[in-house]
Protein backbone atom coordinates (compact mmCIF):
# COMPACT_ATOMS: atom_id res chain seq x y z
CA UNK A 1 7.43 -32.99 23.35
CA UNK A 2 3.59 -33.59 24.20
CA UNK A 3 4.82 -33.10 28.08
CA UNK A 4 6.45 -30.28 27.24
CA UNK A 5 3.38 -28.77 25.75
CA UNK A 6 1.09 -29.73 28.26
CA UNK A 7 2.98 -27.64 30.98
CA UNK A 8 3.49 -24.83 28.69
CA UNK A 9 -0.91 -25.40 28.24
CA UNK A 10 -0.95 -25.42 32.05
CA UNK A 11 1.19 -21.92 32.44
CA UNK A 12 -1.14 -20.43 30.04
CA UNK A 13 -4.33 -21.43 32.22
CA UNK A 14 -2.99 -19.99 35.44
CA UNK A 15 -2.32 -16.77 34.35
CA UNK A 16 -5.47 -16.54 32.51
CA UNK A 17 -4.65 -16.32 29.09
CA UNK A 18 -6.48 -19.71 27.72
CA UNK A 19 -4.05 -19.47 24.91
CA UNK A 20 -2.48 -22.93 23.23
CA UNK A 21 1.17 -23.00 22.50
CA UNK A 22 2.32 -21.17 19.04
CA UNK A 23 3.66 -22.68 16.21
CA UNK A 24 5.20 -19.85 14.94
CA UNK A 25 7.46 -17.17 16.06
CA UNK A 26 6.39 -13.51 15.51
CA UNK A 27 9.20 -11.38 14.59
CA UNK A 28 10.28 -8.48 17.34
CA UNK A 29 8.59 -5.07 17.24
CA UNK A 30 10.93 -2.71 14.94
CA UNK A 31 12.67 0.02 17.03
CA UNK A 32 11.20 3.59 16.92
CA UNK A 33 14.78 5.04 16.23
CA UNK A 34 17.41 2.54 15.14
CA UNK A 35 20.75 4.46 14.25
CA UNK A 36 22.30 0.97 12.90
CA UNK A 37 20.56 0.68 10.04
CA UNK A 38 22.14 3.98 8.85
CA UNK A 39 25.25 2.24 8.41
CA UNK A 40 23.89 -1.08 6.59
CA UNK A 41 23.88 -1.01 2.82
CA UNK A 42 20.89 -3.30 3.15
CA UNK A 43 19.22 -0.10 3.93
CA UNK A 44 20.01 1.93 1.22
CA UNK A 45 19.78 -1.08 -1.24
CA UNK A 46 15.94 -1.18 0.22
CA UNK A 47 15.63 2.32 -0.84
CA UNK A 48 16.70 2.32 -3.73
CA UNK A 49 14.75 -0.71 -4.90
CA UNK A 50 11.66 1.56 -3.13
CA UNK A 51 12.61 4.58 -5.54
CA UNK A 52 12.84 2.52 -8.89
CA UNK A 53 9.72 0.14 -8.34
CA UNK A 54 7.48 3.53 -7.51
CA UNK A 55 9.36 4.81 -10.74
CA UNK A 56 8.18 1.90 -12.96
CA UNK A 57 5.41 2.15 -11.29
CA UNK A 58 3.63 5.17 -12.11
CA UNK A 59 5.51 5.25 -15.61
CA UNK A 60 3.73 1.95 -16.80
CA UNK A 61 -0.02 3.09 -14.96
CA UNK A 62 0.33 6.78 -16.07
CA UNK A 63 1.10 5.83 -19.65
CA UNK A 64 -2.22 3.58 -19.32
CA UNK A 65 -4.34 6.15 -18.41
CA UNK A 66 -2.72 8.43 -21.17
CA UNK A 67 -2.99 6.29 -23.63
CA UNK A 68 -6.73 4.98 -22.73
CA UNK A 69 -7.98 8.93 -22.79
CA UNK A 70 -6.26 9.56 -26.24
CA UNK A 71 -8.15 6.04 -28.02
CA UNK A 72 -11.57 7.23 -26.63
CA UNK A 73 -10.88 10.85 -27.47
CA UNK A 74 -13.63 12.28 -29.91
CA UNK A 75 -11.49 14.66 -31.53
CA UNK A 76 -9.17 11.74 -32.77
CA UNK A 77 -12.30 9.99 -33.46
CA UNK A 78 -12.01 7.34 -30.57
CA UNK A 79 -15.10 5.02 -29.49
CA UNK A 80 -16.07 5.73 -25.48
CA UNK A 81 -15.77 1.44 -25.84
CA UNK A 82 -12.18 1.76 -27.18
CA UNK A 83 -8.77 1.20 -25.55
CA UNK A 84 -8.27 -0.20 -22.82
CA UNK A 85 -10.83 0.65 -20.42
CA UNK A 86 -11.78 1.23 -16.99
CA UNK A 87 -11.00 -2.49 -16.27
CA UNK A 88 -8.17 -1.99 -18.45
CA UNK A 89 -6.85 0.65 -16.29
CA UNK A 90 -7.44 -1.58 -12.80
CA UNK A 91 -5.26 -4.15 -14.50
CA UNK A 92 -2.76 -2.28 -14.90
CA UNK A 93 -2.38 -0.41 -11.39
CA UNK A 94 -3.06 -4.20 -10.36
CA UNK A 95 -0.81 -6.11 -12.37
CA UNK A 96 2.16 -3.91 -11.66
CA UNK A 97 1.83 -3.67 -7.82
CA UNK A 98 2.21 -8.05 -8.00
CA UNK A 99 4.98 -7.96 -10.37
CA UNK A 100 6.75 -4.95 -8.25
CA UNK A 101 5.96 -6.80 -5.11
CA UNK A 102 7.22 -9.98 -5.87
CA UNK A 103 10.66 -8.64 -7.53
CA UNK A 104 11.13 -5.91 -4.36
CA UNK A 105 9.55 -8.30 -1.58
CA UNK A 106 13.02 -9.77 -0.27
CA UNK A 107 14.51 -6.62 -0.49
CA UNK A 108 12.59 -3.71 0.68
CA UNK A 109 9.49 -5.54 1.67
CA UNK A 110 7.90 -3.75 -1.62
CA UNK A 111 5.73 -1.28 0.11
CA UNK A 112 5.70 0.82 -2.60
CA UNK A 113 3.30 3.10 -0.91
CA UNK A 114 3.25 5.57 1.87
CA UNK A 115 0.07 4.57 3.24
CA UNK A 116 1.43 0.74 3.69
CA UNK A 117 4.81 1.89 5.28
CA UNK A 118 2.52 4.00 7.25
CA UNK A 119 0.25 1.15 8.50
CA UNK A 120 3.72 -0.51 9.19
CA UNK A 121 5.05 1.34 11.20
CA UNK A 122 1.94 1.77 12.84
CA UNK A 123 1.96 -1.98 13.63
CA UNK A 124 6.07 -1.81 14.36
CA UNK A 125 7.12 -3.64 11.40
CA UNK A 126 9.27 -1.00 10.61
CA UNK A 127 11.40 1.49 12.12
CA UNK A 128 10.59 5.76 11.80
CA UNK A 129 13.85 6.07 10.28
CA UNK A 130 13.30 3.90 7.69
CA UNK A 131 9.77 4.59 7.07
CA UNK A 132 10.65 8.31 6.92
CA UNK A 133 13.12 7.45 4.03
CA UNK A 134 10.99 4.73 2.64
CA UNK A 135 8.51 7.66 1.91
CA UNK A 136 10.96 10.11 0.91
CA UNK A 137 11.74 7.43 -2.14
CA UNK A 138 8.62 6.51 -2.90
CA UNK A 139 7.71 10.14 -3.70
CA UNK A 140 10.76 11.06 -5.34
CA UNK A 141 10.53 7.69 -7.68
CA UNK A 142 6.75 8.88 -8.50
CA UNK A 143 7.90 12.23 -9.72
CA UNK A 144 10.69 10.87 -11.97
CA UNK A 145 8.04 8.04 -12.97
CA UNK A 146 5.67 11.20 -14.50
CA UNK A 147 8.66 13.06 -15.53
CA UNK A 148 9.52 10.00 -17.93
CA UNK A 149 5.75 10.15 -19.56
CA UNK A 150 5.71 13.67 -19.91
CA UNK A 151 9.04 13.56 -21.37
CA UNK A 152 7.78 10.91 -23.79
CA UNK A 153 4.94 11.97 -24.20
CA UNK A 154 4.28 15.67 -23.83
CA UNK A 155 1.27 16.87 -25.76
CA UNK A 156 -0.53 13.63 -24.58
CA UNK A 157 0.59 14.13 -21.17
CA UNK A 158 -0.48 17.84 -20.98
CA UNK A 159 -3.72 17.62 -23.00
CA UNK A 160 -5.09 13.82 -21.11
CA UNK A 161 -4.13 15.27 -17.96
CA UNK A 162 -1.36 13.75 -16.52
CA UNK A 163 -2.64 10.82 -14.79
CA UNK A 164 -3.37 13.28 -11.93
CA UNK A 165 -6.24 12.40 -9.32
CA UNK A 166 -8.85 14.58 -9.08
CA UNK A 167 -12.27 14.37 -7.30
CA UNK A 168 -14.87 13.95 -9.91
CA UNK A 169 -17.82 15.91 -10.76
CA UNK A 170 -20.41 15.14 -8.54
CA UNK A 171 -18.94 13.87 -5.94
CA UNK A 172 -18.59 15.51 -2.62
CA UNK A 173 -15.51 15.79 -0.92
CA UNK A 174 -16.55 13.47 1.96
CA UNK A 175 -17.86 10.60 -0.39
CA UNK A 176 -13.89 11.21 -2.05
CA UNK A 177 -12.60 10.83 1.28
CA UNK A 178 -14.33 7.75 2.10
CA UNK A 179 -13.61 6.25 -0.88
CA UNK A 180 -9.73 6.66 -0.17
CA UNK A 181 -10.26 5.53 3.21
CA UNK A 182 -12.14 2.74 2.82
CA UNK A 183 -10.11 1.46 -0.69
CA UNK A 184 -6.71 2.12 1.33
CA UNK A 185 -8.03 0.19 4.51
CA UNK A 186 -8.79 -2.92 1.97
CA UNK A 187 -5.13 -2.49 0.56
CA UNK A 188 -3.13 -2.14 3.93
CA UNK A 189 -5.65 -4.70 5.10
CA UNK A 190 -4.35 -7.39 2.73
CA UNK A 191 -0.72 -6.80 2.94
CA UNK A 192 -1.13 -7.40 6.76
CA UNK A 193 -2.91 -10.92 6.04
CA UNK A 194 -0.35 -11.81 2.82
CA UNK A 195 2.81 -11.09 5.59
CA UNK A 196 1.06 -12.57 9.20
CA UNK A 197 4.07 -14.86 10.38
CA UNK A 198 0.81 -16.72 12.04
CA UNK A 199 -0.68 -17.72 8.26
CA UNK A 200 2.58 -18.07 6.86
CA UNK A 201 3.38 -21.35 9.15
CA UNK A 202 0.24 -22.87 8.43
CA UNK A 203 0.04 -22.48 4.55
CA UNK A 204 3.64 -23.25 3.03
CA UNK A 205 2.84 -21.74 -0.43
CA UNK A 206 1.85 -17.75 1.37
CA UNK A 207 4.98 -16.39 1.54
CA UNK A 208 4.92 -17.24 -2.63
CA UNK A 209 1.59 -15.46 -3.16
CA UNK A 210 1.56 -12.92 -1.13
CA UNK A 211 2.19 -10.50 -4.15
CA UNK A 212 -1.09 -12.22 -5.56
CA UNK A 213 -4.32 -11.06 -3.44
CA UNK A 214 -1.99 -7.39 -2.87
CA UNK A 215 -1.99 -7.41 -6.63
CA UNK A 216 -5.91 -8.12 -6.90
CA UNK A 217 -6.66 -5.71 -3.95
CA UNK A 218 -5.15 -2.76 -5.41
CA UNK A 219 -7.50 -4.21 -8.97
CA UNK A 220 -10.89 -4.76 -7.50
CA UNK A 221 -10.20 -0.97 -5.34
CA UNK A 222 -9.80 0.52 -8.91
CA UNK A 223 -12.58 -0.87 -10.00
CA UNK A 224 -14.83 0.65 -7.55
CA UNK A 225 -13.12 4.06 -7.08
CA UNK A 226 -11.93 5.19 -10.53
CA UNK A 227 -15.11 7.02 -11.17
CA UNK A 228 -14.97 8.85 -7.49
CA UNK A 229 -11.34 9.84 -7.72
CA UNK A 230 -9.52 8.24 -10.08
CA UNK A 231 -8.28 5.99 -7.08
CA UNK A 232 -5.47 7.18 -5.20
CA UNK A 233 -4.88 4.81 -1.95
CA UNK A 234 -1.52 5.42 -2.79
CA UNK A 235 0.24 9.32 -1.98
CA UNK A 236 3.14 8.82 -4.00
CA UNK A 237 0.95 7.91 -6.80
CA UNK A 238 -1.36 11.38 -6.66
CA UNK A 239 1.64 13.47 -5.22
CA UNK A 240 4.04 12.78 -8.32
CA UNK A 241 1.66 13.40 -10.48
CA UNK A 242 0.31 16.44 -9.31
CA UNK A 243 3.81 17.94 -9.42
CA UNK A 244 4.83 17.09 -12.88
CA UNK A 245 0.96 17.83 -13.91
CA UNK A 246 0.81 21.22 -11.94
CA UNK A 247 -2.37 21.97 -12.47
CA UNK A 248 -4.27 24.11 -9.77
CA UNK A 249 -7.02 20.99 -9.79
CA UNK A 250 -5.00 18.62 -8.97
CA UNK A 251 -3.29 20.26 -5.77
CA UNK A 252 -7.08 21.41 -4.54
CA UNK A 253 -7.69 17.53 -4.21
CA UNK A 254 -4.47 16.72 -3.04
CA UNK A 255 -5.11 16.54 0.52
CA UNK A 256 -7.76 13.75 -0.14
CA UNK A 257 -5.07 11.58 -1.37
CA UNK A 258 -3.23 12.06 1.85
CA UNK A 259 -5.23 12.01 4.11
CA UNK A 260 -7.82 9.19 3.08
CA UNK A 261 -5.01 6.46 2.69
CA UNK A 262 -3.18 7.44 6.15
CA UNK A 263 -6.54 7.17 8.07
CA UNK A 264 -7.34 4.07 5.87
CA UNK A 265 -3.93 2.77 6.84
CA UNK A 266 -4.17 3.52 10.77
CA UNK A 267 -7.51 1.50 10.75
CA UNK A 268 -6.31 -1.43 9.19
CA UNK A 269 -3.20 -1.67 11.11
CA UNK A 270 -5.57 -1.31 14.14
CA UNK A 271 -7.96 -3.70 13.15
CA UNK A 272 -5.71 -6.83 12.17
CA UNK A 273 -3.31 -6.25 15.28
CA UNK A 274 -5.62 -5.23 17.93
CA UNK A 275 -9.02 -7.30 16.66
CA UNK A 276 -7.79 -10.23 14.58
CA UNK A 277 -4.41 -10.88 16.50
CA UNK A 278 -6.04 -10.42 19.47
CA UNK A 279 -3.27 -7.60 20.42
CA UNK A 280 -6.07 -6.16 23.19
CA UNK A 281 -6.99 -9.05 24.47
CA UNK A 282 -3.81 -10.96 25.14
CA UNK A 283 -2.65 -7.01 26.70
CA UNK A 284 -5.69 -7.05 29.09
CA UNK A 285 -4.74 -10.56 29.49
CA UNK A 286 -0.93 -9.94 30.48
CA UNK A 287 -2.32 -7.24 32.72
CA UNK A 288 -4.44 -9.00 34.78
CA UNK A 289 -2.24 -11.89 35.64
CA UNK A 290 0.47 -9.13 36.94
CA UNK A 291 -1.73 -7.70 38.87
């Protein structure tokens, strides 16, 4: 074995690479177009689970919001200190995004986001076919996700506004934009470190918590960016409830929430495959040595 990773050392140094052997195995780059998977019910079974966790997903946060804006609600004689909370609020966006990830993770991969399929694909972790449909279900499972609160909920829904993301007075629309941008990159950021084949050999327990620091992204994000926008970092999220909500307001803003996460998104897939992967360098590296 050492032998065999001595010459393997040696092949490294002569083409100029100065890399040691890996102990792990990175997975093959996803196809662009892969007909097959059209005929796996793996496929659809992933989209499905996509549809129903985005569902429960914006059912449980909406409701939070809701129900945080009607206990601190002056004409019901609330306390501004009442309810839930801003942190409240972040626990809740937080809290559901581990428990979603860990029940959808083996199955879909529990994106539950356009902006992370996005990254994804980006990075070639998934196909355009099935990121294409991926977002297709997140967006429809948003809607229904509203559609359940305001049909619970009506007069609450209507009067609280919806859960809809906004861009809060004053703010500018470029410090909104940022915010999405930068909030999404330290989402899509994390669920590229949680997944890395590369971390997962060394540490045993990561594949386990991976949900975990996803979880407490998507938390500490709210935290900072609920009184800028509400905190989108998630299109699904603004676009379902903008449509149930359908409120001129919230489609002004809308292209913030849609544009911030995907350029969010594109950096971080950029930065952890091309900067801390080394995707560049071992490129240049390959190059060289064929020339």
């Amino acid at each position: 074995m050492s032998l065999f990773f001595g010459e393997q050392m040696a092949k490294d140094t002569e083409v100029g690479t100065d890399y040691p052997p890996k102990d792990y195995q990175d997975p093959p780059p996803a196809p662009l177009i892969d007909p097959e998977e059209l005929g796996k019910w793996s496929f659809y079974r992933a989209i499905i689970a996509e549809f129903v966790a985005t569902l429960l997903f914006l059912y449980i946060t909406v409701l939070t919001v809701i129900g945080y804006k009607s206990q601190t609600d002056p004409d019901h004689n609330g306390e501004q200190c009442g309810g839930v909370g801003i942190l409240g609020i972040a626990w809740a966006f937080g809290g559901m995004i581990f428990v979603l990830v860990y029940c959808t993770a083996g199955i879909s991969g529990g994106h539950i986001n356009p902006a992370v399929t996005f990254g994804l694909f980006l990075a070639r972790k998934v196909s355009l076919v099935r990121a294409i449909m991926y977002m297709l279900a997140q967006c429809l499972g948003a809607i229904c996700g509203c559609g359940l609160v305001k049909a619970f909920q009506r007069a609450y829904y209507v009067k609280y506004g919806g859960g809809a993301n906004t861009l809060n007075d004053g703010y500018s629309t470029g410090t909104g934009l940022g915010a999405e941008i930068i909030g999404t990159f330290v989402l899509v950021y994390t669920v590229f470190a949680a997944t890395d084949p590369k971390r997962n050999a060394r540490d045993s327990h990561v594949p386990v918590l991976a949900p975990l620091p996803i979880g407490f992204a998507v938390f500490m994000v709210h935290l900072a960016t609920i009184p800028v926008t509400g905190t989108g970092i998630n299109p699904a999220r603004s676009f379902g409830a903008a449509v149930i909500y359908g409120k001129d307001k919230a489609w002004d803003d809308q292209w913030i929430f849609w544009v911030g996460p995907f350029i969010g998104a594109a950096i971080a897939a950029f930065y952890h495959q091309f900067i801390l992967r080394a995707g560049a360098v071992k490129a240049l590296g390959s190059f060289r040595s064929n020339a």
